[in-house]
Protein backbone atom coordinates (compact mmCIF):
# COMPACT_ATOMS: atom_id res chain seq x y z
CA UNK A 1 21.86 -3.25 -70.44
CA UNK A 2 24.18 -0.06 -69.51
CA UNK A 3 23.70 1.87 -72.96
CA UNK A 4 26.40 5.02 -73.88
CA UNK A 5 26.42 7.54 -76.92
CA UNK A 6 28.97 6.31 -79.64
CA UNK A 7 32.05 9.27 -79.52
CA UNK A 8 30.36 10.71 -83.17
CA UNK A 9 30.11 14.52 -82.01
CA UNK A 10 27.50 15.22 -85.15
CA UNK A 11 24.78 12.77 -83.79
CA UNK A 12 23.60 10.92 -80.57
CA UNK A 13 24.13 6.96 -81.44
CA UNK A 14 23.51 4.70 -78.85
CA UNK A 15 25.24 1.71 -78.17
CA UNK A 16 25.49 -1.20 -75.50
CA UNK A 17 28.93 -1.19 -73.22
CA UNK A 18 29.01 -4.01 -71.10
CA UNK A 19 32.21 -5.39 -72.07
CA UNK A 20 35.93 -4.39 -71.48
CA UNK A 21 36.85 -4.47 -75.42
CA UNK A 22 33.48 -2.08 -76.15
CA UNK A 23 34.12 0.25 -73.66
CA UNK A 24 38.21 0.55 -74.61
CA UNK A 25 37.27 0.36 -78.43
CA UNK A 26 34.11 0.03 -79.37
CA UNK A 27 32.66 2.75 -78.17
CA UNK A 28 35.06 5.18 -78.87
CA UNK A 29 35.71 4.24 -82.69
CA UNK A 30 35.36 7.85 -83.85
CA UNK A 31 38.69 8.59 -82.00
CA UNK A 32 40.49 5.95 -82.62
CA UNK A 33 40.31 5.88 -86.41
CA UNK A 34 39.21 9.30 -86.93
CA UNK A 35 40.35 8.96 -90.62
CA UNK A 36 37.80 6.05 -91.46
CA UNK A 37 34.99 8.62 -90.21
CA UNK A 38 35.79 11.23 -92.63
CA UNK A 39 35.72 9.31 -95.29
CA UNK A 40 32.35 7.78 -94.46
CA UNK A 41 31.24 11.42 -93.77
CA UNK A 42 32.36 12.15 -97.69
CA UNK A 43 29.63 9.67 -98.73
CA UNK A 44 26.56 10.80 -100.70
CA UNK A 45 23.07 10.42 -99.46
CA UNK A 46 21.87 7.13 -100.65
CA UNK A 47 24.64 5.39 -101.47
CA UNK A 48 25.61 1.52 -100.38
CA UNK A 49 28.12 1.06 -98.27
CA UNK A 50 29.59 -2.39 -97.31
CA UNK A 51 30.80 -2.81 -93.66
CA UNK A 52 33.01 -5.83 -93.83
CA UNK A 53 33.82 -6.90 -90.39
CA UNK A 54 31.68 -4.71 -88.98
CA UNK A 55 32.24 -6.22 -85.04
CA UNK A 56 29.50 -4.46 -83.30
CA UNK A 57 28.53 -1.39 -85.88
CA UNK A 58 30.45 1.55 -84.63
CA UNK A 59 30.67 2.74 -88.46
CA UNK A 60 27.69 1.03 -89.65
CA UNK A 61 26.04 3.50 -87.16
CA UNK A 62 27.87 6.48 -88.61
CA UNK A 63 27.65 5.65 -92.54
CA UNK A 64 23.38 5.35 -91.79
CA UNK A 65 23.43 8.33 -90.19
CA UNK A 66 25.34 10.16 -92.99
CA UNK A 67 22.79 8.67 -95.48
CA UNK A 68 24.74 5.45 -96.32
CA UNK A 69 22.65 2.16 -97.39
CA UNK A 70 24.46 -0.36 -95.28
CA UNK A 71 24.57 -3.86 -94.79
CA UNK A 72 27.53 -4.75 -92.20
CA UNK A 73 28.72 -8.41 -92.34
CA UNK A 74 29.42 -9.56 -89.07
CA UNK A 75 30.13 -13.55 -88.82
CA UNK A 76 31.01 -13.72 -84.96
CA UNK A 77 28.21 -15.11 -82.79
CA UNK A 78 28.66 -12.40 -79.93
CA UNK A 79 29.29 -9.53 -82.09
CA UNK A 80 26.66 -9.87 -84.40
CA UNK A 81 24.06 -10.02 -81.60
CA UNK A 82 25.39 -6.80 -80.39
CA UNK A 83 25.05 -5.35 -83.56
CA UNK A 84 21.37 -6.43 -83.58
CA UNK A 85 21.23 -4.74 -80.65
CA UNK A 86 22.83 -1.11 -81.39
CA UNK A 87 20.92 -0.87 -84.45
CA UNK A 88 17.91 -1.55 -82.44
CA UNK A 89 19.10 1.29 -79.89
CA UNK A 90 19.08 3.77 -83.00
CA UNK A 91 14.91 3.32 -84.71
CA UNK A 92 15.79 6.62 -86.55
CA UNK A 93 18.32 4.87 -88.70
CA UNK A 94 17.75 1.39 -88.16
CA UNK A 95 15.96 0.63 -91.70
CA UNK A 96 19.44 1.91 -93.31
CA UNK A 97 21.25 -0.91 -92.10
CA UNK A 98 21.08 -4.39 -93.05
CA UNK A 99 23.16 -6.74 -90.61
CA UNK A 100 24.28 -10.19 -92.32
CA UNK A 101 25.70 -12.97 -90.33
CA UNK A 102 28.26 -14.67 -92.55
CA UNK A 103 31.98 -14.22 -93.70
CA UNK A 104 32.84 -12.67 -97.29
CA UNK A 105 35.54 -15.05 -98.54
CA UNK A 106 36.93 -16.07 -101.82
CA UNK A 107 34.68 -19.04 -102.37
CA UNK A 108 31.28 -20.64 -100.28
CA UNK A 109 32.11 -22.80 -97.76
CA UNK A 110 31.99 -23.84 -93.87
CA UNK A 111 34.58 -22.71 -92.32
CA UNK A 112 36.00 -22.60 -88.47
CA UNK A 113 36.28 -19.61 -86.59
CA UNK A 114 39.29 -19.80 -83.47
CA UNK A 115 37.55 -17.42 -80.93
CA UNK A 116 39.84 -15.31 -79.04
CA UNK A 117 36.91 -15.07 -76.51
CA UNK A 118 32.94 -15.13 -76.47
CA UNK A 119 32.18 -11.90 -75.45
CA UNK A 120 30.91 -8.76 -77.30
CA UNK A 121 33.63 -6.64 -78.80
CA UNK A 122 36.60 -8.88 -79.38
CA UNK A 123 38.53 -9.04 -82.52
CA UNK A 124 41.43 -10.92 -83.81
CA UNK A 125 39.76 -13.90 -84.12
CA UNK A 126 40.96 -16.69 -86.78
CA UNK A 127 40.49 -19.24 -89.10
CA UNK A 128 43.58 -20.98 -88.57
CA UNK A 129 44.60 -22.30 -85.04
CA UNK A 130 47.84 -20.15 -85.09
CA UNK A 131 49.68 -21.26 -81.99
CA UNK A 132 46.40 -21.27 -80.06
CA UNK A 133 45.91 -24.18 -77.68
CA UNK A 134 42.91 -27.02 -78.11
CA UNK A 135 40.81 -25.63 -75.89
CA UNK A 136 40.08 -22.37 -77.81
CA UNK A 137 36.51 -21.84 -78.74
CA UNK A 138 35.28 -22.87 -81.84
CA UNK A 139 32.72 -21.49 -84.29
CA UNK A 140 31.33 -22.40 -87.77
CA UNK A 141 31.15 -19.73 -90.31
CA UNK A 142 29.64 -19.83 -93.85
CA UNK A 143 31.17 -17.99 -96.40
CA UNK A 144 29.72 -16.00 -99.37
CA UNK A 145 31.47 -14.03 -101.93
CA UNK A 146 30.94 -10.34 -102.43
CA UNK A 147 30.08 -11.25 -105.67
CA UNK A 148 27.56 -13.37 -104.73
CA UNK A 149 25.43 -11.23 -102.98
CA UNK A 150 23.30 -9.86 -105.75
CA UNK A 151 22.05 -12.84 -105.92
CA UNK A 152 20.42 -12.31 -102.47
CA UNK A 153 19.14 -8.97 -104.25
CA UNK A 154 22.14 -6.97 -102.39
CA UNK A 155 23.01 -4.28 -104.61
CA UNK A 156 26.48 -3.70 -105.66
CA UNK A 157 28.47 -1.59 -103.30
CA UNK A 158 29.47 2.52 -103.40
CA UNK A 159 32.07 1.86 -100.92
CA UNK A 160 33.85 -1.05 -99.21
CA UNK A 161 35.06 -1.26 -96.00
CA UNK A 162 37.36 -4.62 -94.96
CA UNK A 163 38.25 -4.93 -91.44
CA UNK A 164 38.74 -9.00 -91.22
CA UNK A 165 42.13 -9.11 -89.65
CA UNK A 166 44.45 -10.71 -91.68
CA UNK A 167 42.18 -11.71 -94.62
CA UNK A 168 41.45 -9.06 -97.05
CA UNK A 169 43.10 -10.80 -99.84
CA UNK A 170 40.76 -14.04 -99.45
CA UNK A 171 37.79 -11.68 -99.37
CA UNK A 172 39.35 -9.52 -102.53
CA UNK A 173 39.86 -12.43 -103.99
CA UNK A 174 35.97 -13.05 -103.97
CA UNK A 175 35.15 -9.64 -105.60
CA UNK A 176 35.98 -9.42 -109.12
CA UNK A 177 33.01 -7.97 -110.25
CA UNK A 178 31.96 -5.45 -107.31
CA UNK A 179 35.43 -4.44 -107.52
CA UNK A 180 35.81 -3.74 -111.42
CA UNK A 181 31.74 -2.41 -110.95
CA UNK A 182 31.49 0.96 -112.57
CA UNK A 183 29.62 2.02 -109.31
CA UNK A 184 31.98 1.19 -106.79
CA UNK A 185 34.22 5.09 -105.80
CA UNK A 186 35.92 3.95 -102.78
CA UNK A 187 37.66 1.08 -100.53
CA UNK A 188 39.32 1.69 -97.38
CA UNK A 189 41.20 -1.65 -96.46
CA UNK A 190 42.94 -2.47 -93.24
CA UNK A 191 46.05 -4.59 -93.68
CA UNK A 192 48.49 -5.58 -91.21
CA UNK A 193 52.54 -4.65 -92.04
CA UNK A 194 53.43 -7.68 -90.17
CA UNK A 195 51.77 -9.87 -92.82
CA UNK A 196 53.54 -8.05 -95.76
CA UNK A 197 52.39 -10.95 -98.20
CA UNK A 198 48.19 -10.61 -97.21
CA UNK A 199 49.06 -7.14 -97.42
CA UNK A 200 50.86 -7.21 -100.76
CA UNK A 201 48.21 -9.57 -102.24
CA UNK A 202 45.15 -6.80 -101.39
CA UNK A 203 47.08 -4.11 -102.63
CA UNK A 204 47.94 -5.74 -106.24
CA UNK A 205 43.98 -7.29 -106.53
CA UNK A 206 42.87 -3.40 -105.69
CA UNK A 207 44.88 -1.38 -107.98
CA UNK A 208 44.48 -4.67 -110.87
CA UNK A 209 41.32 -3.24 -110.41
CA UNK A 210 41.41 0.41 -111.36
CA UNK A 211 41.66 1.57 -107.58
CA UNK A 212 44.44 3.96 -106.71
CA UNK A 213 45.71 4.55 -103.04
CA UNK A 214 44.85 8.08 -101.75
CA UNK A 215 45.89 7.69 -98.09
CA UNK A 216 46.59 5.87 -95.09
CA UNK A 217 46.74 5.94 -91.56
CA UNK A 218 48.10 4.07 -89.22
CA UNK A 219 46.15 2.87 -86.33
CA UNK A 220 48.04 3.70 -83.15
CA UNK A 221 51.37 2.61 -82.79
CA UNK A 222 50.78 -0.84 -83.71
CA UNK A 223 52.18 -2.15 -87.68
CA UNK A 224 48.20 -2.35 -88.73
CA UNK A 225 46.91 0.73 -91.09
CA UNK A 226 43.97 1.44 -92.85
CA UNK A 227 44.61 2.59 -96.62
CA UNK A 228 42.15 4.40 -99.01
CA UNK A 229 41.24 3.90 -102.26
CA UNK A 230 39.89 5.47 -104.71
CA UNK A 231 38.47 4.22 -108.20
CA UNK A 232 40.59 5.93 -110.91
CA UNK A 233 38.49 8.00 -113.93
């Protein structure tokens, strides 16, 4: 497996790039959202950090290596045996990070992934057909709430990050409790200007919440941004 250095200029992370999207995205996360990495970077040592939609661990890498506890849900077949993989590449860090194969939603169910591809890497995949033809590929997905996860013995997060492409509000929705949790500081959510109601919808269930936006950053020159929030005293 050709194996590169992550583009994190504090550390040397390794990672697999044997795919188009890694080597155009993946690999160089740290410049493409250079925002996301200083806020992981303001993290104290020890504290839990959840990577939702964590593809193949580009800032699960950085958040162990800054001290984070992680666990980085991942529920795409392809991308979650990368992730297996980096973390493997990285035995210095590797028992910070806990990799879970399974979709935060707003309830537990099955549900139906529409693959955009089957490769390591790839984003943008769905759980509604939207416009795609039959013959896309399909994959089943169980859900779990994030408030369901301290029932696995998963303690409650520090920090939240929600990368799920059009979703965050039916994840939000599944996070009363870590949300209004005393010990949650910070959420950095990506939403998607083009879907002004999802976006609308995460925003309201963050700041119902006690969170208060502190920044954002818009991720190229697409309509997709990452904001930040922080828990208000």
């Amino acid at each position: 497996m050709p194996v590169e250095l992550l583009d994190y200029p504090k550390a040397a992370l390794r990672m697999v790039v044997a795919t188009q999207e890694e080597r155009r995205m993946r690999i160089r996360a740290c410049v493409k959202e250079p925002d996301t990495v200083r806020w992981i970077e303001t993290f104290d040592v020890g504290d839990v950090f959840y990577d939702v939609g964590a593809n193949v661990g580009s800032y699960s890498l950085v958040a162990a290596q800054n001290g984070a506890r992680v666990y980085s849900f991942e529920p795409e077949a392809m991308n979650y045996g990368r992730l297996i993989q980096n973390i493997g590449l990285n035995p210095d860090i590797e028992d910070r990070i806990t990799p879970i194969c399974s979709a935060l939603w707003d309830k537990q169910e099955l549900l139906t992934m529409y693959m955009k591809g089957s490769v390591p890497g790839l984003a943008d995949h769905a759980f509604e057909l939207n416009g795609q033809g039959p013959d896309v590929f399909t994959q089943p997905v169980l859900s779990v709430t994030m408030d369901e996860l301290h029932n696995l013995d998963i303690p409650m997060p520090n920090h939240i990050k929600i990368d799920v492409d059009g979703y965050e509000d039916r994840v939000l929705g599944g996070a009363w409790f870590c949300l209004d949790s005393p010990v949650l500081k910070s959420v950095m959510c990506e939403m998607d200007k083009a879907h002004q109601d999802v976006a609308d919808n995460a925003h309201d269930r963050l700041t119902e919440a006690g969170l208060g936006k502190v920044g954002e950053a818009q991720l190229g020159s697409s309509k997709r941004h990452n904001f930040f929030y922080e828990k208000r005293l």
